[in-house]
C-alpha atoms as a PDB file:
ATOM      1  CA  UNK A   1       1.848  25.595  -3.642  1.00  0.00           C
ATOM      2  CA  UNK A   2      -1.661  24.479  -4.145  1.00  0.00           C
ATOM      3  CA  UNK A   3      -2.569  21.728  -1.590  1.00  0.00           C
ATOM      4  CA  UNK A   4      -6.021  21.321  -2.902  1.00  0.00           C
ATOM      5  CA  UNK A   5      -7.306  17.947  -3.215  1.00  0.00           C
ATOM      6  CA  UNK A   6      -8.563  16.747  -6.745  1.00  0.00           C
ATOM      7  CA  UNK A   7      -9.906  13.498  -7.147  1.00  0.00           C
ATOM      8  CA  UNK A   8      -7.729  10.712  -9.168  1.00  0.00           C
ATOM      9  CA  UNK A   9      -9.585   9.222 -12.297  1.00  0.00           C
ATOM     10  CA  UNK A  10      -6.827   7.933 -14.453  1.00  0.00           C
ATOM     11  CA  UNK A  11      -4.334   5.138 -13.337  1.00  0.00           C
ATOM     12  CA  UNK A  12      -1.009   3.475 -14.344  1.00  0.00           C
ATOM     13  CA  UNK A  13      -1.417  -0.875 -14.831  1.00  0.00           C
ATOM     14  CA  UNK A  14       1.521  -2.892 -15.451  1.00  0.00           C
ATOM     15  CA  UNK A  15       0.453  -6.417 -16.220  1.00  0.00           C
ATOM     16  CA  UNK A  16       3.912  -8.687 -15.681  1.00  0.00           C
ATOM     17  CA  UNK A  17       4.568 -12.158 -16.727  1.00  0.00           C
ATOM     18  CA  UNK A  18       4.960 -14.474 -14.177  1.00  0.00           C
ATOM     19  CA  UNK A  19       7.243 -17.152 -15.878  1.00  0.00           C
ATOM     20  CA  UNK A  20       9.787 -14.761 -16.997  1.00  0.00           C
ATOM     21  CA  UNK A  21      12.915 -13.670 -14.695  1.00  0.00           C
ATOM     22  CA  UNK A  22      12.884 -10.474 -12.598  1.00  0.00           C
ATOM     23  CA  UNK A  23      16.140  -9.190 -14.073  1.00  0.00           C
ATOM     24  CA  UNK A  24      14.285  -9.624 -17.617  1.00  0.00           C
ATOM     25  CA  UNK A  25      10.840  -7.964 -16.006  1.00  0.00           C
ATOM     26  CA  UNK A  26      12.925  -5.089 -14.539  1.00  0.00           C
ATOM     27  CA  UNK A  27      13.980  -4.204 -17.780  1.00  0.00           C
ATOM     28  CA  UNK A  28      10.915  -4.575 -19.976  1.00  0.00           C
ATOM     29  CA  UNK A  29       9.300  -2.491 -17.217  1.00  0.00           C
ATOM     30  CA  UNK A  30      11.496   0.623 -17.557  1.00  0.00           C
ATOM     31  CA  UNK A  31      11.413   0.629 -21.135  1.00  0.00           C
ATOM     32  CA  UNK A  32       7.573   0.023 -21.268  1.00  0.00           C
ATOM     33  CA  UNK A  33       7.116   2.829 -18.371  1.00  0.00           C
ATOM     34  CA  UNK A  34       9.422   5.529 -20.565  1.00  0.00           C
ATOM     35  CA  UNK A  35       7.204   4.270 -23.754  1.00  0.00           C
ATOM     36  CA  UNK A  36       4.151   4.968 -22.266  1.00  0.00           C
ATOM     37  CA  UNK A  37       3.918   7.930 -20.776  1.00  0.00           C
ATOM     38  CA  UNK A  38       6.348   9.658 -23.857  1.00  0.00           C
ATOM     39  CA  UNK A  39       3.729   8.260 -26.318  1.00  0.00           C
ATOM     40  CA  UNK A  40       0.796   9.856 -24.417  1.00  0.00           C
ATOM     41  CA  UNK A  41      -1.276  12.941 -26.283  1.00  0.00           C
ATOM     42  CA  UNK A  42      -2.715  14.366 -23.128  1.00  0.00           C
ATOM     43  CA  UNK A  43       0.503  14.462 -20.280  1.00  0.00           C
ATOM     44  CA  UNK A  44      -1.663  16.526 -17.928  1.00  0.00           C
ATOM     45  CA  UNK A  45      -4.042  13.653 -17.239  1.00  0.00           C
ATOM     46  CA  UNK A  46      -1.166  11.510 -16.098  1.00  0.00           C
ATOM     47  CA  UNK A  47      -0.764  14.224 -13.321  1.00  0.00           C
ATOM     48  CA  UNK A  48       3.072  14.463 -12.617  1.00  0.00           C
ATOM     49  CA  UNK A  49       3.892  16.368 -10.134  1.00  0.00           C
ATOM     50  CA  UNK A  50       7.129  17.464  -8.233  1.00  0.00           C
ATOM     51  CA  UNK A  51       7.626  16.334  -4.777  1.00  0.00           C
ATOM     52  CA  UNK A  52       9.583  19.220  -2.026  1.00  0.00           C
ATOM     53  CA  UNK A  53      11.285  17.251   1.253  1.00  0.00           C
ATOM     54  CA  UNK A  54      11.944  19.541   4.424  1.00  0.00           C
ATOM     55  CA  UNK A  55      15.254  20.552   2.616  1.00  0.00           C
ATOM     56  CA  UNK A  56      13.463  21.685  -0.346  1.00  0.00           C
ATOM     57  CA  UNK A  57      15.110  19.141  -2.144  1.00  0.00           C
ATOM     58  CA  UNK A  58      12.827  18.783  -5.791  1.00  0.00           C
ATOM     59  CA  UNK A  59      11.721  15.286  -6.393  1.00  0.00           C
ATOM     60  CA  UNK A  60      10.059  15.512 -10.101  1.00  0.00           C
ATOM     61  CA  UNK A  61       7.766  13.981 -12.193  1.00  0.00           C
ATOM     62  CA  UNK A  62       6.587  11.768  -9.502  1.00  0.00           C
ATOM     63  CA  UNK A  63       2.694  11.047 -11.016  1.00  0.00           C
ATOM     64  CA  UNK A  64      -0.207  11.414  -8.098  1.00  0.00           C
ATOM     65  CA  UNK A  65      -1.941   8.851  -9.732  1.00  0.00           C
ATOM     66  CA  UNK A  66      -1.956   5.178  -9.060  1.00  0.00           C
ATOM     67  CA  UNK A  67       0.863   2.509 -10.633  1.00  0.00           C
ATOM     68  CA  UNK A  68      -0.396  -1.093 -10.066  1.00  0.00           C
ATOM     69  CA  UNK A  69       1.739  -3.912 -10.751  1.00  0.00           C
ATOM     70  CA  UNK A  70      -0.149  -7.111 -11.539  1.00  0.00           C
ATOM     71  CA  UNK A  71       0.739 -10.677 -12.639  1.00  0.00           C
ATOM     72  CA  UNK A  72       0.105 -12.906 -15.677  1.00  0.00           C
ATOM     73  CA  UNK A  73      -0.085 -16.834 -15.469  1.00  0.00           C
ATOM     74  CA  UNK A  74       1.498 -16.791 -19.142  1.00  0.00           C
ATOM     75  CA  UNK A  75       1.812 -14.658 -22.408  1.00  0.00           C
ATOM     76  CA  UNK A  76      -1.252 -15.322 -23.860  1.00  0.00           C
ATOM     77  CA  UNK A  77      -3.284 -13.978 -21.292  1.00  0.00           C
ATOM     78  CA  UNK A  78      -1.447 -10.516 -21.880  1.00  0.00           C
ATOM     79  CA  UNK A  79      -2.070 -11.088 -25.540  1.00  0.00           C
ATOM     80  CA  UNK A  80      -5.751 -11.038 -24.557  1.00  0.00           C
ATOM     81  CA  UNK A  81      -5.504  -8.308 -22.793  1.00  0.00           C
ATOM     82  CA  UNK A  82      -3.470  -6.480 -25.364  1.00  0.00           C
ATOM     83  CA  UNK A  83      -6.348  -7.170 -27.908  1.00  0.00           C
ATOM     84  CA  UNK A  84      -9.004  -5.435 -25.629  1.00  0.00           C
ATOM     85  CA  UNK A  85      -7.123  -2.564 -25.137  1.00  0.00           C
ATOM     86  CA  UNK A  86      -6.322  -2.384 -28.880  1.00  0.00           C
ATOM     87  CA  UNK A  87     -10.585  -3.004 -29.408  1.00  0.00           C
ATOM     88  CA  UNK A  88     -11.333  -0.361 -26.805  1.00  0.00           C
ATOM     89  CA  UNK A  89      -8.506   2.504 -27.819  1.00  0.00           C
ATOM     90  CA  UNK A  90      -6.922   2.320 -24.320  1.00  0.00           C
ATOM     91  CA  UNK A  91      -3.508   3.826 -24.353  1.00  0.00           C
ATOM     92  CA  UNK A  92      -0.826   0.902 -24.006  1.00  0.00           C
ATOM     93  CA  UNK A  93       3.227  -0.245 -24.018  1.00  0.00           C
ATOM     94  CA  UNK A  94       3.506  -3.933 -24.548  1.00  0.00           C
ATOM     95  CA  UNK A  95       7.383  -5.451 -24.457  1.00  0.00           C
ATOM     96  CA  UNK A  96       7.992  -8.488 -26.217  1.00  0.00           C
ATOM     97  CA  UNK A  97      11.339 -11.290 -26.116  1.00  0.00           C
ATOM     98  CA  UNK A  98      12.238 -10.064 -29.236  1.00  0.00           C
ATOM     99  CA  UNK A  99      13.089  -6.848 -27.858  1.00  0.00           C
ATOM    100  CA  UNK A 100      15.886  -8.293 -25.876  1.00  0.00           C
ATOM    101  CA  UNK A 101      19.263  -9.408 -27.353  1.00  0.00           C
ATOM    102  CA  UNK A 102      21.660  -7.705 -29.740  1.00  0.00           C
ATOM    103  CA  UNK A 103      21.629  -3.981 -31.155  1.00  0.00           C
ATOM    104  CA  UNK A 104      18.038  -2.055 -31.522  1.00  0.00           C
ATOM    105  CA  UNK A 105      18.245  -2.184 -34.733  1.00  0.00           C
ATOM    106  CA  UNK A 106      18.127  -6.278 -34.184  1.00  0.00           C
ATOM    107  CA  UNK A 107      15.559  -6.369 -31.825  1.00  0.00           C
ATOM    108  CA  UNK A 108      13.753  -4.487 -34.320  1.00  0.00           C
ATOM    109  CA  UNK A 109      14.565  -6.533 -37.332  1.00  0.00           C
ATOM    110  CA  UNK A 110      13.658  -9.609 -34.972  1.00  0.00           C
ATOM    111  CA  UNK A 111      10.188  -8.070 -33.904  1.00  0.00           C
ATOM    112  CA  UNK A 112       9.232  -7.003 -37.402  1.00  0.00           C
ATOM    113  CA  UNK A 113      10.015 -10.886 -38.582  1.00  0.00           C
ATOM    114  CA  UNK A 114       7.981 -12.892 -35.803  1.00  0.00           C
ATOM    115  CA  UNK A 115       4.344 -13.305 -36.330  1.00  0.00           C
ATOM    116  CA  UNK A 116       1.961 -11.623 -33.483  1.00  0.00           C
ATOM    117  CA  UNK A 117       0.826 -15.332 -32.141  1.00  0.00           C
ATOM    118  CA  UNK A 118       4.399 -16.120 -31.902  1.00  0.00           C
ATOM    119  CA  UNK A 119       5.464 -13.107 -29.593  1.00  0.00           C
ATOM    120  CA  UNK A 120       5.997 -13.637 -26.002  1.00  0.00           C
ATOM    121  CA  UNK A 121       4.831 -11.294 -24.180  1.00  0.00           C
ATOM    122  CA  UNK A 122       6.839  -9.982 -21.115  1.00  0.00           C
ATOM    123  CA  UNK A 123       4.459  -7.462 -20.141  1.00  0.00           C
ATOM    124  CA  UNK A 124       2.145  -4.756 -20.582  1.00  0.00           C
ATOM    125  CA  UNK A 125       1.522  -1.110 -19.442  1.00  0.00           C
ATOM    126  CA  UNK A 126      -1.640   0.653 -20.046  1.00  0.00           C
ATOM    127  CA  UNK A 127      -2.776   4.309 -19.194  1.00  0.00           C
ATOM    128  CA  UNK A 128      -6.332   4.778 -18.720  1.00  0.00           C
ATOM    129  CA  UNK A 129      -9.956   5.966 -16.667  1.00  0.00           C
ATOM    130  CA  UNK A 130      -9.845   3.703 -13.690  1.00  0.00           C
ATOM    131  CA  UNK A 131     -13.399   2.326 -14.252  1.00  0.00           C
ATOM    132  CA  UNK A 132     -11.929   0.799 -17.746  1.00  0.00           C
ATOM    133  CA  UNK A 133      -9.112   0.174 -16.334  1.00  0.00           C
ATOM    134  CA  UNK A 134     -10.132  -2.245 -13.253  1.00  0.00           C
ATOM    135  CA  UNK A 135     -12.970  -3.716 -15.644  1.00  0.00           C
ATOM    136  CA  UNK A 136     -10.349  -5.114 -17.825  1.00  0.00           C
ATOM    137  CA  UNK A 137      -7.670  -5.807 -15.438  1.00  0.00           C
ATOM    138  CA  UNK A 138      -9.343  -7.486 -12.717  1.00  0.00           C
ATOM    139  CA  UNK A 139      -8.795 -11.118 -13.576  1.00  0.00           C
ATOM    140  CA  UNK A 140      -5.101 -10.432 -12.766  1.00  0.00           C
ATOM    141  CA  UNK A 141      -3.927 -10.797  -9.182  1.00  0.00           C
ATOM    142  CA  UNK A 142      -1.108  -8.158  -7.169  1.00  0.00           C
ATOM    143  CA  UNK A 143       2.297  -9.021  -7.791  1.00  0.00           C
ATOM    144  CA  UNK A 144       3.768 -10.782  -5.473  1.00  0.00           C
END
């Protein structure tokens, strides 16, 4: 095993709605985490790696690079951020209240007939250089 150290320059940003439930956040989380990284062209920049305890016991696809979780006040100010990423081609999984409730097929029906201003926005994941990254993100505080 190569124990080399190589430098991090991508990370992982979830930006998280503060007025909506956990239970709700929990959710749109996963699915935005699985959308993300299985919509990415380049995997090898997302640097997953497997992880070996003293048993040799595999622990895989763990990525080396950062996963920050940060907070929204509201849904428009991960609509901003949504638009920036859109203007500057960052990768990103956004998850929306119309994704919740009823069959996929509904959700998607539901999605496809709300305007953009009137989505709410539980979150946001975005994939990215960490200079671009922090430069867009930093107006958002840890999760707490």
């Amino acid at each position: 095993m190569d124990q080399t150290f190589k430098s991090l320059t991508h990370k992982f940003v979830a930006v998280l709605n503060k007025k909506i439930p956990v239970p709700n956040l929990m959710n749109a989380l996963g699915h935005m985490s699985a959308g993300l990284s299985a919509s990415y062209s380049n995997i090898p920049e997302m640097r997953f790696d497997n992880y070996y305890d003293h048993d040799g016991g595999n622990h895989k696809s763990i990525s080396d690079n950062p996963f920050i979780i940060l907070a929204a006040d509201n849904s428009n100010k991960i609509r901003t951020l949504r638009n920036l990423l859109i203007e500057k081609n960052i990768h990103f999984v956004d998850f929306t209240s119309t994704m919740t409730v009823g069959t996929y097929l509904e959700q998607q029906e539901r999605t496809k007939n709300t305007p953009e201003l009137e989505l709410e926005y539980y979150g946001i994941c975005l994939f990215g250089e960490i200079s671009q990254i922090n430069e867009l993100t930093r107006k958002f505080s840890l999760w707490r």
